[in-house]
PDB file of N, CA and C in Angstrom:
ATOM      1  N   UNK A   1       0.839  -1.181   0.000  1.00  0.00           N
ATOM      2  CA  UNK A   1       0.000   0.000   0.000  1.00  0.00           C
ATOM      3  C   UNK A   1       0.879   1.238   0.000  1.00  0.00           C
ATOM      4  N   UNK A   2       0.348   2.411   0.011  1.00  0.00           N
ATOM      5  CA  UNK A   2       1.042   3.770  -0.292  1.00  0.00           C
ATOM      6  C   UNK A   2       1.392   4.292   0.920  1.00  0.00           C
ATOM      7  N   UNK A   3       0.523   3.612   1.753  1.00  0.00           N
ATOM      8  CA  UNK A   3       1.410   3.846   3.371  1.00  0.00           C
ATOM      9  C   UNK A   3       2.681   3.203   3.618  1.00  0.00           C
ATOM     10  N   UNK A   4       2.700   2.105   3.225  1.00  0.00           N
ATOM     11  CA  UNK A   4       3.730   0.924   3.528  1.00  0.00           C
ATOM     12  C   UNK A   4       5.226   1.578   2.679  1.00  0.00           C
ATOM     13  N   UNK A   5       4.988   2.302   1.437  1.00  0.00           N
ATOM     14  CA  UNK A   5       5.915   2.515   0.933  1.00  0.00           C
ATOM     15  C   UNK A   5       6.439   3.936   1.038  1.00  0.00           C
ATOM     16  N   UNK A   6       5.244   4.916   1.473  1.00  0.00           N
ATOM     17  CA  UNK A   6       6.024   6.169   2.258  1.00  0.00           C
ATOM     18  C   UNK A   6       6.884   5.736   3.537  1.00  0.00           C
ATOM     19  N   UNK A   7       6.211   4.798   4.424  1.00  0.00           N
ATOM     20  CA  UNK A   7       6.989   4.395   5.694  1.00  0.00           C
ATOM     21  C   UNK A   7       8.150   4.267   5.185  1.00  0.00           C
ATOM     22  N   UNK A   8       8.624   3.130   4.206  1.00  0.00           N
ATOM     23  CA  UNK A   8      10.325   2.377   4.092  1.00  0.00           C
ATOM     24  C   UNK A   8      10.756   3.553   3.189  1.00  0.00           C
ATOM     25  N   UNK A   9       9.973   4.793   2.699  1.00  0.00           N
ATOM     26  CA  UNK A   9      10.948   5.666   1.852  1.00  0.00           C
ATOM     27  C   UNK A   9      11.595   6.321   2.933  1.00  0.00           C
ATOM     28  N   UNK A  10      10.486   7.110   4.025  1.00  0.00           N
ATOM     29  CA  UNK A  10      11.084   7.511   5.057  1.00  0.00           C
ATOM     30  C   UNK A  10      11.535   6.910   6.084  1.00  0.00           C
ATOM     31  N   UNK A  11      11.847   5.686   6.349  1.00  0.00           N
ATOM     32  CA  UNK A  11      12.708   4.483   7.361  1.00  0.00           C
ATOM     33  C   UNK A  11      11.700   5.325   8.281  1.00  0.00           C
ATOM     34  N   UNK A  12      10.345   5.095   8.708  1.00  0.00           N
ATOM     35  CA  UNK A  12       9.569   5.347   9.808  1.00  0.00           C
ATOM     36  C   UNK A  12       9.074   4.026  10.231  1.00  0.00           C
ATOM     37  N   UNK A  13       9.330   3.652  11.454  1.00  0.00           N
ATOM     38  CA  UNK A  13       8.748   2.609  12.193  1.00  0.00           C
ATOM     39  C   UNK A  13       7.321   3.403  13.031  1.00  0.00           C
ATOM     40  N   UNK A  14       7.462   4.343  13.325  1.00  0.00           N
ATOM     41  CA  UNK A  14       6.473   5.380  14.121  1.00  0.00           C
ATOM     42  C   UNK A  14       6.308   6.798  13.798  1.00  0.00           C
ATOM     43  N   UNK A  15       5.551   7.310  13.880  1.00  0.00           N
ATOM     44  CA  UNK A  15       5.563   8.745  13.713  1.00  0.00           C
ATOM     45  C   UNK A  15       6.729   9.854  14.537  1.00  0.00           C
ATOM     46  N   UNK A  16       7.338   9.346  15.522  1.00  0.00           N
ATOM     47  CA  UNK A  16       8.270  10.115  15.770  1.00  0.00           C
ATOM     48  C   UNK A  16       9.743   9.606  15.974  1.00  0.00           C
ATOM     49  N   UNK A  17       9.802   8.976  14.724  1.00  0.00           N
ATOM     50  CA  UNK A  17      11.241   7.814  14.865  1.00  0.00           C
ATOM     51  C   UNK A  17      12.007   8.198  13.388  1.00  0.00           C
ATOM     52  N   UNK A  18      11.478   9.288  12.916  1.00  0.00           N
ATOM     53  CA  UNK A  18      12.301  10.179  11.222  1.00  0.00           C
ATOM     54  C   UNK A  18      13.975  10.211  11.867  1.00  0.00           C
ATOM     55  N   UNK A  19      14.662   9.807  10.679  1.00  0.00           N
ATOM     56  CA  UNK A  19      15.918  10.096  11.137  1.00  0.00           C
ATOM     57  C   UNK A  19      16.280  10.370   9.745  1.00  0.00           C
ATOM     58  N   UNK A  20      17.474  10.360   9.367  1.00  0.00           N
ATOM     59  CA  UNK A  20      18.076  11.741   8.177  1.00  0.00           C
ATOM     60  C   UNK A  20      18.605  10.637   6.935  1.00  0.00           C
ATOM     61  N   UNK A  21      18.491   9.921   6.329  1.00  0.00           N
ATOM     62  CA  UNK A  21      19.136   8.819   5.534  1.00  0.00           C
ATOM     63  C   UNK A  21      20.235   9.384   4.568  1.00  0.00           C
ATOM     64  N   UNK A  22      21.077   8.902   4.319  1.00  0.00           N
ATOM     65  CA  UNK A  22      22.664   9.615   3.051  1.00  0.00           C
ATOM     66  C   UNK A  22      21.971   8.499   1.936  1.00  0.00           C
ATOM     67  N   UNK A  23      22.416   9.095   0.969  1.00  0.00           N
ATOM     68  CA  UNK A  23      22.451   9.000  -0.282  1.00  0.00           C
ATOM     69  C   UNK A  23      22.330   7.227  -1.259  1.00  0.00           C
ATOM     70  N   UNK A  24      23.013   6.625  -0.174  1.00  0.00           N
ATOM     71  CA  UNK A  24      22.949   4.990  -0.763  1.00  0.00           C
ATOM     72  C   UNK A  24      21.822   4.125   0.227  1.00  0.00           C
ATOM     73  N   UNK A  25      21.528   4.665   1.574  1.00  0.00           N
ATOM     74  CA  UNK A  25      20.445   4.479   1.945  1.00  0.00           C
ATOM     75  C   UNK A  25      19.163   4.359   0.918  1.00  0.00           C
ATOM     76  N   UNK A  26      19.017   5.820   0.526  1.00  0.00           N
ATOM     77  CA  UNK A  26      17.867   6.191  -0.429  1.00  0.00           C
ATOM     78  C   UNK A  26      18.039   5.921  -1.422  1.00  0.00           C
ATOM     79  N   UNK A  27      18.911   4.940  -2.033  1.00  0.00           N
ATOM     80  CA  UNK A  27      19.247   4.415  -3.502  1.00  0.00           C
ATOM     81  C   UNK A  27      18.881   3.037  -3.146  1.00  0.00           C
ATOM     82  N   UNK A  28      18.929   2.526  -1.943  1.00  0.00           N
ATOM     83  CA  UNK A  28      18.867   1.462  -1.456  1.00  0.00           C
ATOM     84  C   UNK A  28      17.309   1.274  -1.434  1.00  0.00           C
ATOM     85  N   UNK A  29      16.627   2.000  -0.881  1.00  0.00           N
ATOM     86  CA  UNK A  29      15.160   2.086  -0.246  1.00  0.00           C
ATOM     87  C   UNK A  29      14.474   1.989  -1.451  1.00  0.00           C
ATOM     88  N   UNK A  30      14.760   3.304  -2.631  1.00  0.00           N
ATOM     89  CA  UNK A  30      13.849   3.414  -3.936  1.00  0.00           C
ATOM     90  C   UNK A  30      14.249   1.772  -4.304  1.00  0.00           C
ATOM     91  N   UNK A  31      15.479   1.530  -4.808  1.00  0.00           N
ATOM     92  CA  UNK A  31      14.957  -0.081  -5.358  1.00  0.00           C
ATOM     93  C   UNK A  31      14.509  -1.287  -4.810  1.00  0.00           C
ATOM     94  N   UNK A  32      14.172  -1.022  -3.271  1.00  0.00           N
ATOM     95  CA  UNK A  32      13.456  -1.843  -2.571  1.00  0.00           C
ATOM     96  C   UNK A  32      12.053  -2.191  -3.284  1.00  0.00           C
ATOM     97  N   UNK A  33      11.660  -0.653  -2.966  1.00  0.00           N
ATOM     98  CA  UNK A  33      10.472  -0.377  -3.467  1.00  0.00           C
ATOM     99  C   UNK A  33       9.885  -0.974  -4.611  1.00  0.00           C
ATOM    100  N   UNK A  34      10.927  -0.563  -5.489  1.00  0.00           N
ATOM    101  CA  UNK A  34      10.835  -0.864  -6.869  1.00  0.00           C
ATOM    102  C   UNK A  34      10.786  -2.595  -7.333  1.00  0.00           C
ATOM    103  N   UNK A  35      11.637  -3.080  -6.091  1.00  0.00           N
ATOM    104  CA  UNK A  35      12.038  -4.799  -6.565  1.00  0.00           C
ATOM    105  C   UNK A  35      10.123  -5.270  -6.007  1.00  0.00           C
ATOM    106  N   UNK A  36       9.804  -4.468  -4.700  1.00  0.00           N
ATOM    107  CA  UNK A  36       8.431  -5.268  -4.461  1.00  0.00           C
ATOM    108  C   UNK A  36       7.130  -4.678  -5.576  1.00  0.00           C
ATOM    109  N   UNK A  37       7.242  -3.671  -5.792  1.00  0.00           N
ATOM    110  CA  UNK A  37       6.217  -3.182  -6.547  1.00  0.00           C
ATOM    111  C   UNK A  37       6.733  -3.376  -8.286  1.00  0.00           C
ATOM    112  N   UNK A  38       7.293  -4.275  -8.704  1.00  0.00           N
ATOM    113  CA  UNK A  38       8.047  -3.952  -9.855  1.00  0.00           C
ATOM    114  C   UNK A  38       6.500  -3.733 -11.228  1.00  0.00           C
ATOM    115  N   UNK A  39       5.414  -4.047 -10.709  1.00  0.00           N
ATOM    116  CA  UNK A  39       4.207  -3.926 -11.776  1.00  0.00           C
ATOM    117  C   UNK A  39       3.990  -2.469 -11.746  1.00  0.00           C
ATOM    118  N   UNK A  40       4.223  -1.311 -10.592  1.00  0.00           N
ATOM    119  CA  UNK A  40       3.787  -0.591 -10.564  1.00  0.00           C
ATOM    120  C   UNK A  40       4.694   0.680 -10.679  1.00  0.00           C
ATOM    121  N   UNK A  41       6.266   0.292 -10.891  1.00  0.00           N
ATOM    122  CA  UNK A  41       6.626   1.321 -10.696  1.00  0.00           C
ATOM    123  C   UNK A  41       8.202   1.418 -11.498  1.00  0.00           C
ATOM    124  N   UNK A  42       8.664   2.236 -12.005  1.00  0.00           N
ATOM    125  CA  UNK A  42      10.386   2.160 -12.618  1.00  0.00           C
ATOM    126  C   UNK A  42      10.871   3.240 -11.910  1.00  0.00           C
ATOM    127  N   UNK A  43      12.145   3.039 -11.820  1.00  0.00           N
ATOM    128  CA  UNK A  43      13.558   4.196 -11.574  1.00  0.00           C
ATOM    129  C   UNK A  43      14.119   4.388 -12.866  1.00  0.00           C
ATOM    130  N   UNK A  44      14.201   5.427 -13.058  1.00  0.00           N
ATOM    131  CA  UNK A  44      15.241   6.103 -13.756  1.00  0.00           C
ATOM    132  C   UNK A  44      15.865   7.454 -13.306  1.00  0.00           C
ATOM    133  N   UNK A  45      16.845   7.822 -13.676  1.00  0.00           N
ATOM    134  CA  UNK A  45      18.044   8.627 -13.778  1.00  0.00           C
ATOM    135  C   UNK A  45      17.932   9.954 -14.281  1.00  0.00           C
ATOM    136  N   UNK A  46      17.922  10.934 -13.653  1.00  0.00           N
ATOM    137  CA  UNK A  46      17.619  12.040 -14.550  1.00  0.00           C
ATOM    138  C   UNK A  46      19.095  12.906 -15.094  1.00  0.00           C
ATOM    139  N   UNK A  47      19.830  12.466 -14.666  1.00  0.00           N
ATOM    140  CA  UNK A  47      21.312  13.091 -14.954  1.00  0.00           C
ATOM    141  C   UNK A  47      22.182  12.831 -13.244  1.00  0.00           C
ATOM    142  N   UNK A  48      23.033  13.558 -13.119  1.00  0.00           N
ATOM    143  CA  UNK A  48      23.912  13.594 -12.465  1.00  0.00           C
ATOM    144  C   UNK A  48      23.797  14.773 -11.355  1.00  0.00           C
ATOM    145  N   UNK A  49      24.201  14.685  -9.483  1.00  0.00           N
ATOM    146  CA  UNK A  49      24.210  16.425  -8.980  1.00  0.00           C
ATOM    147  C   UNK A  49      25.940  16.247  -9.420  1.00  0.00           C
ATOM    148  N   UNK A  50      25.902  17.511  -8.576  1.00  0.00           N
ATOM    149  CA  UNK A  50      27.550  18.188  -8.767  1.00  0.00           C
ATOM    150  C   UNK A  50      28.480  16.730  -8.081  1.00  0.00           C
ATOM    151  N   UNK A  51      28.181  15.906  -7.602  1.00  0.00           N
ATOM    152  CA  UNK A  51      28.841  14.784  -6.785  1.00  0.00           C
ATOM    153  C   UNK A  51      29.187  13.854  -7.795  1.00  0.00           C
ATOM    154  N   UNK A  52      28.889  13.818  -8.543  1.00  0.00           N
ATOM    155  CA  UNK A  52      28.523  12.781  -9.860  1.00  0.00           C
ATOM    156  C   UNK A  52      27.486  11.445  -9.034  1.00  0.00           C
ATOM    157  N   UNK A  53      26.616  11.598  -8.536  1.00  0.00           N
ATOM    158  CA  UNK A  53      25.687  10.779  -8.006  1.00  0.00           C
ATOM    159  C   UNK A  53      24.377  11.149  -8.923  1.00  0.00           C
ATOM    160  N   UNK A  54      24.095   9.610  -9.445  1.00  0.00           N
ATOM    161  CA  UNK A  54      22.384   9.701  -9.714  1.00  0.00           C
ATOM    162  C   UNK A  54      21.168  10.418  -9.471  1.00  0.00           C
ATOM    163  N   UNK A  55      20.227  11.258  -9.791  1.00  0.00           N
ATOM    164  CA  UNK A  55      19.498  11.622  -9.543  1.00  0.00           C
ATOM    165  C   UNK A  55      17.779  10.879  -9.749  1.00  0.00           C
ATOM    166  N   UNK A  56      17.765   9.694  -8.934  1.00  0.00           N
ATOM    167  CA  UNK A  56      16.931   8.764  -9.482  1.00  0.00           C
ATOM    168  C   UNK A  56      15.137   9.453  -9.147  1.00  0.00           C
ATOM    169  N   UNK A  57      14.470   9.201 -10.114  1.00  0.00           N
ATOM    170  CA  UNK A  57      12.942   9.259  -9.693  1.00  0.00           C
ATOM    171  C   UNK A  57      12.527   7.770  -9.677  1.00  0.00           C
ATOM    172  N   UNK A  58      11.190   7.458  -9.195  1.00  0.00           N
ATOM    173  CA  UNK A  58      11.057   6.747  -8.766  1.00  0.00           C
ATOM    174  C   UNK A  58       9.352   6.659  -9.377  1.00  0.00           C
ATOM    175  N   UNK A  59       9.365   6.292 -10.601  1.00  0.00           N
ATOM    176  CA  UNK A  59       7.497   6.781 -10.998  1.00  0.00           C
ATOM    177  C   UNK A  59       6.942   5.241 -10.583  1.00  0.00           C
ATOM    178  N   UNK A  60       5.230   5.735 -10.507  1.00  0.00           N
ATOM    179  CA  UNK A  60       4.219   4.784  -9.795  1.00  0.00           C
ATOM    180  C   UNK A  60       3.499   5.353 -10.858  1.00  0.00           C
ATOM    181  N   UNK A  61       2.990   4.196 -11.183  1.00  0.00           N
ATOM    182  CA  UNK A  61       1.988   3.906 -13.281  1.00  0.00           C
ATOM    183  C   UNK A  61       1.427   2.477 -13.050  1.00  0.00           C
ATOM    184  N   UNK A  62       0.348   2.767 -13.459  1.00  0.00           N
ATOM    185  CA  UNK A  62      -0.383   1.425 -13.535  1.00  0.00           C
ATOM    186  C   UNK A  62       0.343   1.323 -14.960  1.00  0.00           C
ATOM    187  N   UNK A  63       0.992   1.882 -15.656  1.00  0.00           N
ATOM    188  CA  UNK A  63       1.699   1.441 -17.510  1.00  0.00           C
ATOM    189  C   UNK A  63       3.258   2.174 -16.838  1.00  0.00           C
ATOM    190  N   UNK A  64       4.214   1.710 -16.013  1.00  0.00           N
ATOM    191  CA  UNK A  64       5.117   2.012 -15.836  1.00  0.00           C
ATOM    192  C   UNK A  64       6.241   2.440 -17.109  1.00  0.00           C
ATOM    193  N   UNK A  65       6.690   3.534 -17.546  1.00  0.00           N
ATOM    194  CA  UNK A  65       7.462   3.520 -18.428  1.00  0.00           C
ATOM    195  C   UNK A  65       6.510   4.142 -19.983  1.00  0.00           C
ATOM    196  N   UNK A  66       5.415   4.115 -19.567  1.00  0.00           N
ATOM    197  CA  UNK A  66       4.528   4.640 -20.958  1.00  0.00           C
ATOM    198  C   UNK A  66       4.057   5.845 -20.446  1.00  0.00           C
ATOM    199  N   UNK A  67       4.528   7.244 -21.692  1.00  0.00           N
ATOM    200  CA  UNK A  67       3.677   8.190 -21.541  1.00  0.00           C
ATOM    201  C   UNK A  67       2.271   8.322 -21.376  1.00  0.00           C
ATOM    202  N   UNK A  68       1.466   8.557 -21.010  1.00  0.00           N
ATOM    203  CA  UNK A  68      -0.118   8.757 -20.435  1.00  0.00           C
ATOM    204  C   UNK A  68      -0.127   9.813 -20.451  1.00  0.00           C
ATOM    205  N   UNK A  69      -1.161  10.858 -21.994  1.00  0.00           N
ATOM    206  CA  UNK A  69      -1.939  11.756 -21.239  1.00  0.00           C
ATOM    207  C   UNK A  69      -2.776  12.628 -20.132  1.00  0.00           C
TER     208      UNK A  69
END
């Protein structure tokens, strides 16, 4: 569900348990996501920041990967 996967984006066990995640954490988490929901959702890359690190999105499509009006 869309709860279940805001929780593991934000590593929340509880509402007051937010803590700050680095960069391979959250590379880690999106393809979690992505490996359980793989019907519903792709990563891709939008370029590079100044770090040379990925800038991944993370889309949710019932047609993952197809433009939709």
């Amino acid at each position: 569900s869309l709860i279940w996967i805001g929780a593991l984006l934000l590593g929340l066990t509880g509402a007051s348990d937010f803590q700050h995640h680095g960069y391979e954490e959250m590379v880690r988490a999106l393809f979690a996501v992505q490996s359980e929901c793989s019907y519903i959702t792709r990563i891709y890359s939008i370029g590079r920041s100044i770090e040379g690190r990925h800038l991944y999105v993370l889309e949710f499509s019932d047609h993952p990967g197809i433009h939709e009006a």
